[in-house]
Protein backbone atom coordinates (compact mmCIF):
# COMPACT_ATOMS: atom_id res chain seq x y z
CA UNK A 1 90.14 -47.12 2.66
CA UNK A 2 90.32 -45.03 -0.92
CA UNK A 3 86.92 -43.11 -1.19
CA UNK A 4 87.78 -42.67 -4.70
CA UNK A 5 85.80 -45.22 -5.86
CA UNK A 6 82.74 -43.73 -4.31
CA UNK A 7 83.25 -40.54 -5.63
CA UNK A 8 83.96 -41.99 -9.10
CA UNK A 9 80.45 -43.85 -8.43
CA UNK A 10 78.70 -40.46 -7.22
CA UNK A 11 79.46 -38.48 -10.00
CA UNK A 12 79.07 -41.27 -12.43
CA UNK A 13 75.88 -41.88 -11.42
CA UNK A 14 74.80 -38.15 -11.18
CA UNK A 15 76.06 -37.88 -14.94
CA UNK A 16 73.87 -40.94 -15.91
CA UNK A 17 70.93 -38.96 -14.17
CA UNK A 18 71.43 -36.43 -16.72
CA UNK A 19 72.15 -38.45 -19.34
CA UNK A 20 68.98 -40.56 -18.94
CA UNK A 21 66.19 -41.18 -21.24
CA UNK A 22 64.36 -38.24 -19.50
CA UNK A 23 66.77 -35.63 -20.24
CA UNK A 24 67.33 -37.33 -24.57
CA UNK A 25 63.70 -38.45 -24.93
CA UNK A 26 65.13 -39.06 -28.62
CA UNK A 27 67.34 -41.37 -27.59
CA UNK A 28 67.33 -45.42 -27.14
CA UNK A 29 67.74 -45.68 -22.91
CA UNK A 30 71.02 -48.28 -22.39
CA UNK A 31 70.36 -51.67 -22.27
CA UNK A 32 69.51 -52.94 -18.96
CA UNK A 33 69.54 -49.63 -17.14
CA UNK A 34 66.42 -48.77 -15.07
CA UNK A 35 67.75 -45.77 -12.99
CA UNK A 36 70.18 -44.67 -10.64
CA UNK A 37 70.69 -43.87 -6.68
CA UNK A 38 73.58 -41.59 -5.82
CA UNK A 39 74.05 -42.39 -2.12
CA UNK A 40 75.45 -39.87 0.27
CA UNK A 41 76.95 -40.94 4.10
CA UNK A 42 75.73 -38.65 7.36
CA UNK A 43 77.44 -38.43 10.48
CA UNK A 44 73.95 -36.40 11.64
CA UNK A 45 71.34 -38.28 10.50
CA UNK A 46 67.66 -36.94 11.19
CA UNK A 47 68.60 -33.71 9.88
CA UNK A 48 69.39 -35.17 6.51
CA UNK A 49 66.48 -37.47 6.58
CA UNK A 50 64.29 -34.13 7.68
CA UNK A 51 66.11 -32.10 4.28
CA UNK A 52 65.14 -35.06 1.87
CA UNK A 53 61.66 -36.39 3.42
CA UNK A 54 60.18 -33.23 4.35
CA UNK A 55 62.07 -29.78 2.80
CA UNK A 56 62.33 -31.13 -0.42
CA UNK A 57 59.29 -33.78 -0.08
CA UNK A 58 61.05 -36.46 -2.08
CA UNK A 59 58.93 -39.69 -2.26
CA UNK A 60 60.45 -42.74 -0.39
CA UNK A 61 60.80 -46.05 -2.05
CA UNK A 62 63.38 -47.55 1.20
CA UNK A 63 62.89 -46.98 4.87
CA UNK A 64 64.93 -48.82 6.70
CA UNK A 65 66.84 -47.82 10.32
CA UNK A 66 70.45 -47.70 8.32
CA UNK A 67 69.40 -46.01 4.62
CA UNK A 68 66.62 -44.45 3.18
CA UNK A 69 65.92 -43.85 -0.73
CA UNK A 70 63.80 -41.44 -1.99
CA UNK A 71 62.86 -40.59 -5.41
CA UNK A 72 64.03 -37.49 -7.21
CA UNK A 73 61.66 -38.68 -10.70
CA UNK A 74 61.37 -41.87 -12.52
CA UNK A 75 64.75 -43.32 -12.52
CA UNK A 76 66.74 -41.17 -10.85
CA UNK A 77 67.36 -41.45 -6.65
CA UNK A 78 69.24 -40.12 -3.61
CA UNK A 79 70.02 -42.62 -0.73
CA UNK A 80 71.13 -41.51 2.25
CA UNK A 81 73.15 -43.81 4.47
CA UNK A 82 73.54 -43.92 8.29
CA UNK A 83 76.90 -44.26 9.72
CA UNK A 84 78.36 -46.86 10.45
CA UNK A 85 76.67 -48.91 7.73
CA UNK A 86 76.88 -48.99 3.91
CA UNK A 87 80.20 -49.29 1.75
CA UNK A 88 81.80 -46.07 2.60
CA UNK A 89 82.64 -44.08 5.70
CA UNK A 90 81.18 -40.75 6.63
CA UNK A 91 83.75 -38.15 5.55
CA UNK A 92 84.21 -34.19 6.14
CA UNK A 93 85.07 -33.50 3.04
CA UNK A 94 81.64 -34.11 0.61
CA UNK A 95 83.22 -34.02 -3.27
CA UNK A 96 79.79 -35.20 -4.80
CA UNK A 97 76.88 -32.67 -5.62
CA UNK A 98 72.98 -33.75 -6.61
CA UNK A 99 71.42 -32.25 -9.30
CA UNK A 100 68.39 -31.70 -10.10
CA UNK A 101 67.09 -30.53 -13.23
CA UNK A 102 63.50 -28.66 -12.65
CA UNK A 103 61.70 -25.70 -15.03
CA UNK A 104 61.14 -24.29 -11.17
CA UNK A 105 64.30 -23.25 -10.76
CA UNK A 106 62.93 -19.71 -8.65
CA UNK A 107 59.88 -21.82 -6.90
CA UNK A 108 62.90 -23.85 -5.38
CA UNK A 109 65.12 -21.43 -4.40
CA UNK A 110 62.19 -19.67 -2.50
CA UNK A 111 61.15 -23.28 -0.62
CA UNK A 112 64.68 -23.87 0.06
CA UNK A 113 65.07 -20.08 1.47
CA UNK A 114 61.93 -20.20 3.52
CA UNK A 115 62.69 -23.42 4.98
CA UNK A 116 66.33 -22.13 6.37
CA UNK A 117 68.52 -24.35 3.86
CA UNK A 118 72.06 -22.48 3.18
CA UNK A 119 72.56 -21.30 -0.30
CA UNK A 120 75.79 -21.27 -1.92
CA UNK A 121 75.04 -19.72 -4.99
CA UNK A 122 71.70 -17.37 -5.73
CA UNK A 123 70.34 -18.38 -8.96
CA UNK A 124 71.12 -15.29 -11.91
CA UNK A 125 68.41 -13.07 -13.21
CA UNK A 126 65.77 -15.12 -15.29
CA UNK A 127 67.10 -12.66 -18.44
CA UNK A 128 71.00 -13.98 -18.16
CA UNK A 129 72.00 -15.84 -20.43
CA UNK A 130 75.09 -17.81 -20.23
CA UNK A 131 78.94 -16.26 -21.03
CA UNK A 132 81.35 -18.06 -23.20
CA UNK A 133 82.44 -21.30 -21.22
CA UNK A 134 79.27 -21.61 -19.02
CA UNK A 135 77.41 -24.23 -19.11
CA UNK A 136 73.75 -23.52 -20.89
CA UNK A 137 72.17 -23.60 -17.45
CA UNK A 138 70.18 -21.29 -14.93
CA UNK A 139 70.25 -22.84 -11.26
CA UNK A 140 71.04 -22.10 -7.87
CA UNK A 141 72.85 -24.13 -5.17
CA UNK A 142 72.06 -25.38 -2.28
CA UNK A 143 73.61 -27.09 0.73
CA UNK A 144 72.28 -29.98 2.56
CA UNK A 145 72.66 -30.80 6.51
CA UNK A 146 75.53 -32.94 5.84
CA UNK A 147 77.05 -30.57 3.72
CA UNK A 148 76.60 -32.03 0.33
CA UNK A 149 75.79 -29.85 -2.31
CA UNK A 150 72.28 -29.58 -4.28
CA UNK A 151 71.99 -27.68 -7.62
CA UNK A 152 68.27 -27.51 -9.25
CA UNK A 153 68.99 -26.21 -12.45
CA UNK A 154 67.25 -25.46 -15.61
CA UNK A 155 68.58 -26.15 -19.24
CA UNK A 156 68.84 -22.76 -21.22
CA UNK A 157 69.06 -24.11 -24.59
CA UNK A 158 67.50 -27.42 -26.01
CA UNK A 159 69.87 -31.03 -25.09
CA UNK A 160 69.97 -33.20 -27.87
């Protein structure tokens, strides 16, 4: 089975978290959209549920034995999905990455360090601003038990 289509799904669905309402308050939301859950598959379960429920302290909205979705803020969601069940299969190789856009970028990065989480990238000095080609952001990123990626960013210049 392709898993292209669920990694065109993830990443369309992470874009539409950023390209919500929330992130344009200026904008008209699209018809008919209410929010979005980007699901991710685990091999190892109660870690993941442990990262989401407790280390982050996400609030659930679905708790059943097979998935659990949690809320990241109005409209935007992370499922995670036990294997075995859902659409896709569990994979080693995790091409999807959450992010979450927060003006606590540092206040994260120290929860996440305290509670043991990897980090894959430090966040920069607060005083860095972005070179020619970066995106006008100031995050860190993190890895989850399954090995998906987490980025909680911070927009460095006003988004339309």
């Amino acid at each position: 089975m392709s898993r292209w289509p669920g990694i065109v799904a993830a990443a369309t669905a992470v874009f539409s978290m950023m390209l919500s309402s929330a992130a344009y308050p200026n904008e008209p939301a699209t018809p008919g959209i209410k929010g979005s859950v980007v699901f991710f598959y685990y091999q190892q379960w109660d870690p993941a549920v442990v990262f989401y429920r407790d280390v982050l302290q996400l609030q659930p909205i679905m708790n059943e034995d097979w998935v659990k979705i949690y809320q990241i803020s109005p409209g935007a969601h992370v499922g995670l999905v036990k294997q075995g069940h859902g659409y896709h299969e569990v994979a080693d190789d995790k091409p999807a990455m959450l992010s979450i856009i927060t003006d606590e970028v540092d206040s994260w990065h120290e929860r996440l360090l305290a509670a043991g989480v990897t980090i894959l990238k430090a966040p920069p000095p607060a005083d860095r601003q972005p070179q020619s080609g970066e995106a006008p952001i100031r995050g860190f990123i993190a890895q989850d038990p399954g090995g998906y990626t987490v980025e909680f960013f911070s927009w460095q210049s006003p988004q339309p």
